[in-house]
N, C-alpha and C. Protein backbone atom coordinates (compact mmCIF):
# COMPACT_ATOMS: atom_id res chain seq x y z
N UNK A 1 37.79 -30.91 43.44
CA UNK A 1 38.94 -30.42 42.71
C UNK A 1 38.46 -29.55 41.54
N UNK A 2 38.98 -28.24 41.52
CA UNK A 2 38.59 -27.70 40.36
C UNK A 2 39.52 -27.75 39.07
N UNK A 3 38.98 -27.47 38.11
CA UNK A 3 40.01 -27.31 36.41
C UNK A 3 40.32 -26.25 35.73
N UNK A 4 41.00 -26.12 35.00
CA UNK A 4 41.11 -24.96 33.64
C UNK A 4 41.33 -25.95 32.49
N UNK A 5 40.29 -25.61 31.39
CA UNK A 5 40.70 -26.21 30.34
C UNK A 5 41.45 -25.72 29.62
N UNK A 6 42.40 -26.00 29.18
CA UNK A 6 43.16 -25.50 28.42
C UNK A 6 43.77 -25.71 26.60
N UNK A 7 43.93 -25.26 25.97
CA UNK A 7 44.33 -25.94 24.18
C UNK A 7 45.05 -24.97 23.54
N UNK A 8 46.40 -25.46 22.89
CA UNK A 8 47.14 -24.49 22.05
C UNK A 8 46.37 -24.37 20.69
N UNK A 9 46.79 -23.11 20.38
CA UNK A 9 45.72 -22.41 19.48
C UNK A 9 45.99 -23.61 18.03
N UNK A 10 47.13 -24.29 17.96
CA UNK A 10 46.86 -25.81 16.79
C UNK A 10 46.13 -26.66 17.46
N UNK A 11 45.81 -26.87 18.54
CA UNK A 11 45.38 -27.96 19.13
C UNK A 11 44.01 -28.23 18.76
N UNK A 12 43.92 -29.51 18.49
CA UNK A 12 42.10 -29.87 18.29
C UNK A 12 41.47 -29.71 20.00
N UNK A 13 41.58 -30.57 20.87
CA UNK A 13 41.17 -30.70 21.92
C UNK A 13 42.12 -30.54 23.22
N UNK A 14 40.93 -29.89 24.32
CA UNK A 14 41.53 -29.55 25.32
C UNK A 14 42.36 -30.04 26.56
N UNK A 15 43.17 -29.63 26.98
CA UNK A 15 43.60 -30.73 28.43
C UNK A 15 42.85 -30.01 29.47
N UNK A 16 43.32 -30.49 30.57
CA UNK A 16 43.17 -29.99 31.87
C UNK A 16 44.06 -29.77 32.94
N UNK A 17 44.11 -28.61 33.60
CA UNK A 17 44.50 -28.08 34.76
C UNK A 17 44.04 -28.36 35.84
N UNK A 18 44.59 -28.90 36.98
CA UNK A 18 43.56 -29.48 38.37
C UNK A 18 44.32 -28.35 39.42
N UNK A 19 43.08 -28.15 40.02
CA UNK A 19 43.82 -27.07 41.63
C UNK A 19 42.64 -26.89 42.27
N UNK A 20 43.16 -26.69 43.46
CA UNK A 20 42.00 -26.82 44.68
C UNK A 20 41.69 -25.33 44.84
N UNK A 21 40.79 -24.86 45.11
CA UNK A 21 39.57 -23.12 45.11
C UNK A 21 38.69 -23.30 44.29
N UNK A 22 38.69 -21.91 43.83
CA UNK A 22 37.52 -21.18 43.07
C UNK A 22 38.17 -20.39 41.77
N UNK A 23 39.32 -20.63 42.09
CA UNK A 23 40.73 -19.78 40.83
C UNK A 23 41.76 -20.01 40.87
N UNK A 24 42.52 -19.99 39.93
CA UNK A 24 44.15 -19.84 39.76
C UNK A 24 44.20 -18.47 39.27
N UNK A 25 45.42 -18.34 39.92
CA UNK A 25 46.32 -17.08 39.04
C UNK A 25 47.04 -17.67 37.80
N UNK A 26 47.20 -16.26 37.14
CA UNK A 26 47.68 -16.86 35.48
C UNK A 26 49.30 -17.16 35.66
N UNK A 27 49.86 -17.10 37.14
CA UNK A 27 51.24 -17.03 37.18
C UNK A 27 51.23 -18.59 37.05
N UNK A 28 50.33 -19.22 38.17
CA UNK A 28 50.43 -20.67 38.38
C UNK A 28 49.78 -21.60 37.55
N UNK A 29 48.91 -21.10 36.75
CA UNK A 29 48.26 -21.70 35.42
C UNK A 29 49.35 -21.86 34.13
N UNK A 30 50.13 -20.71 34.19
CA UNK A 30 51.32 -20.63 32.98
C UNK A 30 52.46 -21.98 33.66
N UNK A 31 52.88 -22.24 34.61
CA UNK A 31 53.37 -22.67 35.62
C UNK A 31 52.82 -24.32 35.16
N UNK A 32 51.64 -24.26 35.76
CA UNK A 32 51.61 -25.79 35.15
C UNK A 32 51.36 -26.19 33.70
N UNK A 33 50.71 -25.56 33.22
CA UNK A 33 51.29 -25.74 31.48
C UNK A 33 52.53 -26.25 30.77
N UNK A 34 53.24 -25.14 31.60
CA UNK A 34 54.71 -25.65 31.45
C UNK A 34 55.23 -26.55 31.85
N UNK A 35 54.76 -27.63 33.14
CA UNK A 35 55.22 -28.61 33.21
C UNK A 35 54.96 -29.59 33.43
N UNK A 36 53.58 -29.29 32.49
CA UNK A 36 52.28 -30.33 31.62
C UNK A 36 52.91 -30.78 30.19
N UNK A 37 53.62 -29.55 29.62
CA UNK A 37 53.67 -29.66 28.36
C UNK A 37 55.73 -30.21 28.28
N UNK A 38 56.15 -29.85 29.24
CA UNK A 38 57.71 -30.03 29.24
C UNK A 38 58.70 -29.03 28.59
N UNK A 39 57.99 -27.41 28.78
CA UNK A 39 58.14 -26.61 28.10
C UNK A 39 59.09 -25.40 29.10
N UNK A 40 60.37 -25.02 29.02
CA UNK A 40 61.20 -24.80 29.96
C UNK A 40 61.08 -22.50 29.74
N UNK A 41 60.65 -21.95 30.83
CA UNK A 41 60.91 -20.69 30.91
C UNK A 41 61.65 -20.26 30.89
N UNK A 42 63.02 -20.32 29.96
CA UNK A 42 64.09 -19.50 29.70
C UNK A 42 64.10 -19.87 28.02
N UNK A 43 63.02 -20.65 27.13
CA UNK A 43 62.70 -20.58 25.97
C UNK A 43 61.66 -20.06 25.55
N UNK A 44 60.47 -20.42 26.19
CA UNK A 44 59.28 -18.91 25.68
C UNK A 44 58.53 -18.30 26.89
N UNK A 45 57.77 -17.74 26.55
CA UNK A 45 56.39 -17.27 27.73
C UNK A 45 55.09 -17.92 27.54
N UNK A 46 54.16 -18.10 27.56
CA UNK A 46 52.57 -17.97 27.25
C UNK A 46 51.54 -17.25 27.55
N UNK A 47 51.30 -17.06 26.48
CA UNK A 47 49.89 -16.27 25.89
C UNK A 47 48.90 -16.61 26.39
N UNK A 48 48.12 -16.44 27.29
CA UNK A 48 46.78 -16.98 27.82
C UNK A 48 45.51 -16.17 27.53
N UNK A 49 44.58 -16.81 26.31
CA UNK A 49 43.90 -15.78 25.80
C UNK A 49 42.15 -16.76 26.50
N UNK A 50 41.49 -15.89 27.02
CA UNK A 50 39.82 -16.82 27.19
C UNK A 50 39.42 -17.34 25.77
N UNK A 51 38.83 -18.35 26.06
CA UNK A 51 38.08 -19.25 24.57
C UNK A 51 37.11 -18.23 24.20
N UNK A 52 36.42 -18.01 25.43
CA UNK A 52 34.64 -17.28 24.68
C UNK A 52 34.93 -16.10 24.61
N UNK A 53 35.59 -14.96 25.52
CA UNK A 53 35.66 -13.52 25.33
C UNK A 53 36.71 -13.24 24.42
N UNK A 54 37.57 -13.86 24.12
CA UNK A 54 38.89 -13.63 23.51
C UNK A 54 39.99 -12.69 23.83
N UNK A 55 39.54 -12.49 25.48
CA UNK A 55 40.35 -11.83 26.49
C UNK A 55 41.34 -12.07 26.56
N UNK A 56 42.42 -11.24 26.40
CA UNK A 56 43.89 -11.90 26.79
C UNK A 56 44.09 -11.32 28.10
N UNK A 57 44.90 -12.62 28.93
CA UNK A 57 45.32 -11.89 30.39
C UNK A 57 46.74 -11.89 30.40
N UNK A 58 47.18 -10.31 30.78
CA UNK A 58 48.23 -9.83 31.04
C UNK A 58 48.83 -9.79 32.21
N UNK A 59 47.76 -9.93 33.67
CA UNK A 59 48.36 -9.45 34.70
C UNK A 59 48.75 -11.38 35.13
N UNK A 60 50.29 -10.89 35.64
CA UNK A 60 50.27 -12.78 36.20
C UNK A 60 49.66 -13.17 37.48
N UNK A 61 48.84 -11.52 38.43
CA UNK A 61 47.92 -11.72 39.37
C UNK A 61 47.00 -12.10 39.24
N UNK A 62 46.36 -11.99 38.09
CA UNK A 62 44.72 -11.94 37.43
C UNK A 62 44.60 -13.32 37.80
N UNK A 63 43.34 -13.33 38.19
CA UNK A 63 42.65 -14.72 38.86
C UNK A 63 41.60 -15.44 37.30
N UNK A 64 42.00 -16.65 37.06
CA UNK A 64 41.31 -17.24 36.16
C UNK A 64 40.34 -18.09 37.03
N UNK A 65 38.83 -18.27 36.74
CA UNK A 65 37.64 -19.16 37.59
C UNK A 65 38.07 -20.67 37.07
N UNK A 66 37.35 -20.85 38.09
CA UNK A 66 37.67 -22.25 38.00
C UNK A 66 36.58 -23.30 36.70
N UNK A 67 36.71 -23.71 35.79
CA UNK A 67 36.15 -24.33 34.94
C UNK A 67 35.97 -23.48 33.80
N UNK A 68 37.29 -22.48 33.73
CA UNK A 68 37.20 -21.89 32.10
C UNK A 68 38.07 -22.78 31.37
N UNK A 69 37.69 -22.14 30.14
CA UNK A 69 38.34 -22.67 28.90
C UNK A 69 39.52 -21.57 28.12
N UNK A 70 40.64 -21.81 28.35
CA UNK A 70 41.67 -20.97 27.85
C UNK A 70 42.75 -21.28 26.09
N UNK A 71 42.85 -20.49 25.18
CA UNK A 71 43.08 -20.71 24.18
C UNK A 71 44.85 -20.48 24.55
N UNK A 72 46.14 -21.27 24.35
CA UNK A 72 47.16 -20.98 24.97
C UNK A 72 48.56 -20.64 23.71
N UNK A 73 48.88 -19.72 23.75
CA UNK A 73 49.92 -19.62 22.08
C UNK A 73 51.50 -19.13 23.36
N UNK A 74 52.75 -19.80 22.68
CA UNK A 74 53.81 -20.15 23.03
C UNK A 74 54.36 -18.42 22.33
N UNK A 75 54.95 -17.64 22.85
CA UNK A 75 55.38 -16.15 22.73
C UNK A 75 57.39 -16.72 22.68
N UNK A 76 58.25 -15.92 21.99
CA UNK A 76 59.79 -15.74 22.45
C UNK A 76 59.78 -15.61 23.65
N UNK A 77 60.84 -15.92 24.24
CA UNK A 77 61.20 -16.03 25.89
C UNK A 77 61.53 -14.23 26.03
N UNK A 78 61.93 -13.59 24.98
CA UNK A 78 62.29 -12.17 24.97
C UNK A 78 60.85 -11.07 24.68
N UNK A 79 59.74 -12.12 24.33
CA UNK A 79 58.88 -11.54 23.89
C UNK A 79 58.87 -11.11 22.19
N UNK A 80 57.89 -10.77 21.52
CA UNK A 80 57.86 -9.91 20.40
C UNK A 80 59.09 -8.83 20.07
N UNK A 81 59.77 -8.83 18.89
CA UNK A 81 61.01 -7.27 19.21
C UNK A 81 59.75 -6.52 18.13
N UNK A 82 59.47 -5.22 18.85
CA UNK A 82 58.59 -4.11 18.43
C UNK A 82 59.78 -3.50 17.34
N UNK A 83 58.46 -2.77 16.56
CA UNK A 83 58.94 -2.51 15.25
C UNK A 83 58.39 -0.69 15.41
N UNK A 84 59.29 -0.03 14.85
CA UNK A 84 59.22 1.43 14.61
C UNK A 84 57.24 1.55 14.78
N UNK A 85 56.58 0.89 14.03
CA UNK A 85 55.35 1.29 13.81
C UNK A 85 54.53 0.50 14.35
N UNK A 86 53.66 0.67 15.28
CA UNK A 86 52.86 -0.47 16.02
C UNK A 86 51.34 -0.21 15.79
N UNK A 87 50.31 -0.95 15.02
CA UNK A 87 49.35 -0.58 14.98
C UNK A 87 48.66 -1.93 15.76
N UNK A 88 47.13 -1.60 16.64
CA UNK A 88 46.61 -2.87 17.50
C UNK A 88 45.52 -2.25 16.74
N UNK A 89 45.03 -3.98 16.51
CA UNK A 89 43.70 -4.05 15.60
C UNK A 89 42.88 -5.32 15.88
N UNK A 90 41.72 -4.73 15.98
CA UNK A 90 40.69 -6.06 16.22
C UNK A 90 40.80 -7.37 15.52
N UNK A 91 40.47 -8.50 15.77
CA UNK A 91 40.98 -9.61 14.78
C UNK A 91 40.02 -9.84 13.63
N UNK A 92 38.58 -8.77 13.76
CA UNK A 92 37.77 -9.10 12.92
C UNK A 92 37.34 -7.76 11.82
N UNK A 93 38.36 -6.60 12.56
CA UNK A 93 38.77 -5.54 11.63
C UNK A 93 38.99 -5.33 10.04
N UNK A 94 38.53 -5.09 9.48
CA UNK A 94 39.53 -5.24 8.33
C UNK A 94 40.66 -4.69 8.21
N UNK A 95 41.54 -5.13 7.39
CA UNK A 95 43.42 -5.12 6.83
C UNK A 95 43.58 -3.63 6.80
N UNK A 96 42.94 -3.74 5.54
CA UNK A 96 43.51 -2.77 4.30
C UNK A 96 42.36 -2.69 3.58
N UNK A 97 42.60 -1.82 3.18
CA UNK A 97 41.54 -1.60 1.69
C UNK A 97 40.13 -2.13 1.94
N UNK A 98 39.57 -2.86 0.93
CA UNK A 98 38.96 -3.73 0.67
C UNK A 98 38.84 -4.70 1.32
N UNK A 99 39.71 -5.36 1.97
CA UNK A 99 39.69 -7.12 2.17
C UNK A 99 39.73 -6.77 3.73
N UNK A 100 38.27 -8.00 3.95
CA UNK A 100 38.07 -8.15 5.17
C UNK A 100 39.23 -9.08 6.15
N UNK A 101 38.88 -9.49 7.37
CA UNK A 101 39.49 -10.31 8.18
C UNK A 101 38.47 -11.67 7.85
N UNK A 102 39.03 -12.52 8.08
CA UNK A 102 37.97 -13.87 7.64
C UNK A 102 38.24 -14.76 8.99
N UNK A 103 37.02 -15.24 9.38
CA UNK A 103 37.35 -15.94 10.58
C UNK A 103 37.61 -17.51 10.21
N UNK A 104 38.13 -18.30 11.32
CA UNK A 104 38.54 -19.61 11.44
C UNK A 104 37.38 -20.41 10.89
N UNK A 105 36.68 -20.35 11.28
CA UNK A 105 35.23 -21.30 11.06
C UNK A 105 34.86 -21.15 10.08
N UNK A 106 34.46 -19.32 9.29
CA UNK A 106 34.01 -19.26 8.06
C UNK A 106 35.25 -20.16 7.34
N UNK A 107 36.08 -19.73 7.22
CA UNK A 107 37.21 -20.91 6.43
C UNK A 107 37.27 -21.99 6.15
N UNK A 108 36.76 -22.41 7.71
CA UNK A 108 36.64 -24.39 7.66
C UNK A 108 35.50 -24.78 6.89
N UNK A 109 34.43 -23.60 7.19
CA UNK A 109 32.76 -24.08 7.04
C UNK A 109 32.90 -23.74 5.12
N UNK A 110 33.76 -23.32 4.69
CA UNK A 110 34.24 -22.95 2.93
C UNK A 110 34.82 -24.40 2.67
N UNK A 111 35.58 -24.68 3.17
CA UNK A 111 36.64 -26.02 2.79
C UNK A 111 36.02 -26.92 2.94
N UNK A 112 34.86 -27.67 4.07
CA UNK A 112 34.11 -28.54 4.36
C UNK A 112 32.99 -28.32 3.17
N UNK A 113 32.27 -27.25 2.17
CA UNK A 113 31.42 -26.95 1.66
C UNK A 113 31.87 -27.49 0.38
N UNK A 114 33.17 -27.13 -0.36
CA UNK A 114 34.21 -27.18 -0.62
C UNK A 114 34.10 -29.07 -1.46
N UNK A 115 34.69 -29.50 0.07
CA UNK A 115 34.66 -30.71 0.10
C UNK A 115 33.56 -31.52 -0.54
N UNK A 116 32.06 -31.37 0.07
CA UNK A 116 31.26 -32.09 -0.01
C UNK A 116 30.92 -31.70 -1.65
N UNK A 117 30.72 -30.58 -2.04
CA UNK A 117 30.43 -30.41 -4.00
C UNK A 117 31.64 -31.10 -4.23
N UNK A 118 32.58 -31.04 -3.93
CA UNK A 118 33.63 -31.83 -4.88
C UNK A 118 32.84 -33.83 -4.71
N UNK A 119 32.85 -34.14 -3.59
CA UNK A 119 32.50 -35.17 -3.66
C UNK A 119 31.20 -35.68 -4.70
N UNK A 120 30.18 -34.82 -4.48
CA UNK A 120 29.00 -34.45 -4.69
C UNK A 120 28.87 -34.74 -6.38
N UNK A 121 29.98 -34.13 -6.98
CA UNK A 121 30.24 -34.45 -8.08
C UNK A 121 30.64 -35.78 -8.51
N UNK A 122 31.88 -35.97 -7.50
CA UNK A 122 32.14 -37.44 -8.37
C UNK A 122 31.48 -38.22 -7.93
N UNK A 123 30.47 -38.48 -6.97
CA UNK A 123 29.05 -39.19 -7.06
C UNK A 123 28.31 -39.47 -8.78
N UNK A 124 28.00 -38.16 -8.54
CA UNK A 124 27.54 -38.04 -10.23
C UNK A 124 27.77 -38.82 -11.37
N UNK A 125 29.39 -37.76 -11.32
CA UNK A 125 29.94 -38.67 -12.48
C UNK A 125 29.88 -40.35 -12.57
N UNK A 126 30.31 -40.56 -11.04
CA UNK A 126 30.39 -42.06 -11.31
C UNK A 126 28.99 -42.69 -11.87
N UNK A 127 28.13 -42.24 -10.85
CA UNK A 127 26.47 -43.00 -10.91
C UNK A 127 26.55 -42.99 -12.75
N UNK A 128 26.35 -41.25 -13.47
CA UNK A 128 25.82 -41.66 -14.71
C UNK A 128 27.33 -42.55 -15.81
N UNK A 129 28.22 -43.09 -15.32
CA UNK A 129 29.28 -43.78 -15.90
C UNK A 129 28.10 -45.79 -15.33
N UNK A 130 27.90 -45.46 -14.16
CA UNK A 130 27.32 -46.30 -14.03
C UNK A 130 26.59 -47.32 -14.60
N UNK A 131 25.46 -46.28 -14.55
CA UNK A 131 23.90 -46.52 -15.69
C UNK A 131 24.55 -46.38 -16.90
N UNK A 132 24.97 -45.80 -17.76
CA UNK A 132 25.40 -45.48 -18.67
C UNK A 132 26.30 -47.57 -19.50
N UNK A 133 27.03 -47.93 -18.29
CA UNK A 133 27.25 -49.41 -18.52
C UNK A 133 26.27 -50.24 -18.39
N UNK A 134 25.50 -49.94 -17.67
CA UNK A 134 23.90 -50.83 -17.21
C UNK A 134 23.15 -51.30 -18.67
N UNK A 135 23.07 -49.81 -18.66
CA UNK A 135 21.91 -49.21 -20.01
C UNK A 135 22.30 -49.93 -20.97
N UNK A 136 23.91 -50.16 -21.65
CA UNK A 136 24.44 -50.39 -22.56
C UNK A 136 24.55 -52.42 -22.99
N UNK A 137 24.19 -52.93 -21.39
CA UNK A 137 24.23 -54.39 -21.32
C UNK A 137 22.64 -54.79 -21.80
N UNK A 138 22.17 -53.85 -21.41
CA UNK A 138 20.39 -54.47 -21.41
C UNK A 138 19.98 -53.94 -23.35
């Protein structure tokens, strides 16, 4: 039996897709998602983007292999409503100006860094509050 892994782009961890070949099409991959997840096609579409290339597949012929990993985001059932001005831009492009695009990980790997000096500190503090009572008994 082969798989597709699959995870919405909030999702920590992945599920799985089971089907017998070497591929699914993205018609029948969207297909069971939807009624994996209990998610009805006359309220949205899905986005089926690859984990590692960050390929999005558009065609609902396109054949997905069997034992990828797919990143999955929930679209309007009408789709996006386009706006007078449409610009398509890399996700690691920069904006505007000055200010870059910042990725997911650099972010986490800031907040986790973040985290640990904050802790790091009140280690500190506590230890020399510590000794500081130690010192003061002896």
């Amino acid at each position: 039996m082969s798989c597709v892994h699959y995870k919405f782009s909030s999702a920590l961890k992945y599920d799985t897709v089971s089907f017998s070949g070497l591929h699914i099409s993205l018609r029948d991959l969207k297909r069971q998602i939807m009624g994996r997840e209990k998610l009805k096609a006359a309220n949205c579409d899905l986005q089926i983007t690859n984990a590692q290339s960050k390929e999005e597949y558009t065609d609902d012929n396109a054949l997905i292999l069997k034992n990828s990993s797919v990143i999955v985001r929930r679209l309007p059932a009408g789709g996006v409503k386009a706006t007078s001005k449409t610009y398509v831009r890399s996700r690691t492009e920069a904006v505007s100006g000055t200010s870059k695009a910042v990725c997911k990980t650099t972010t986490s790997h800031v907040f986790y860094t973040l985290h640990l000096t904050l802790n790091n500190v009140a280690l500190y503090e506590f230890s020399k509050q510590y000794l500081s009572i130690i010192s003061s008994k002896t």
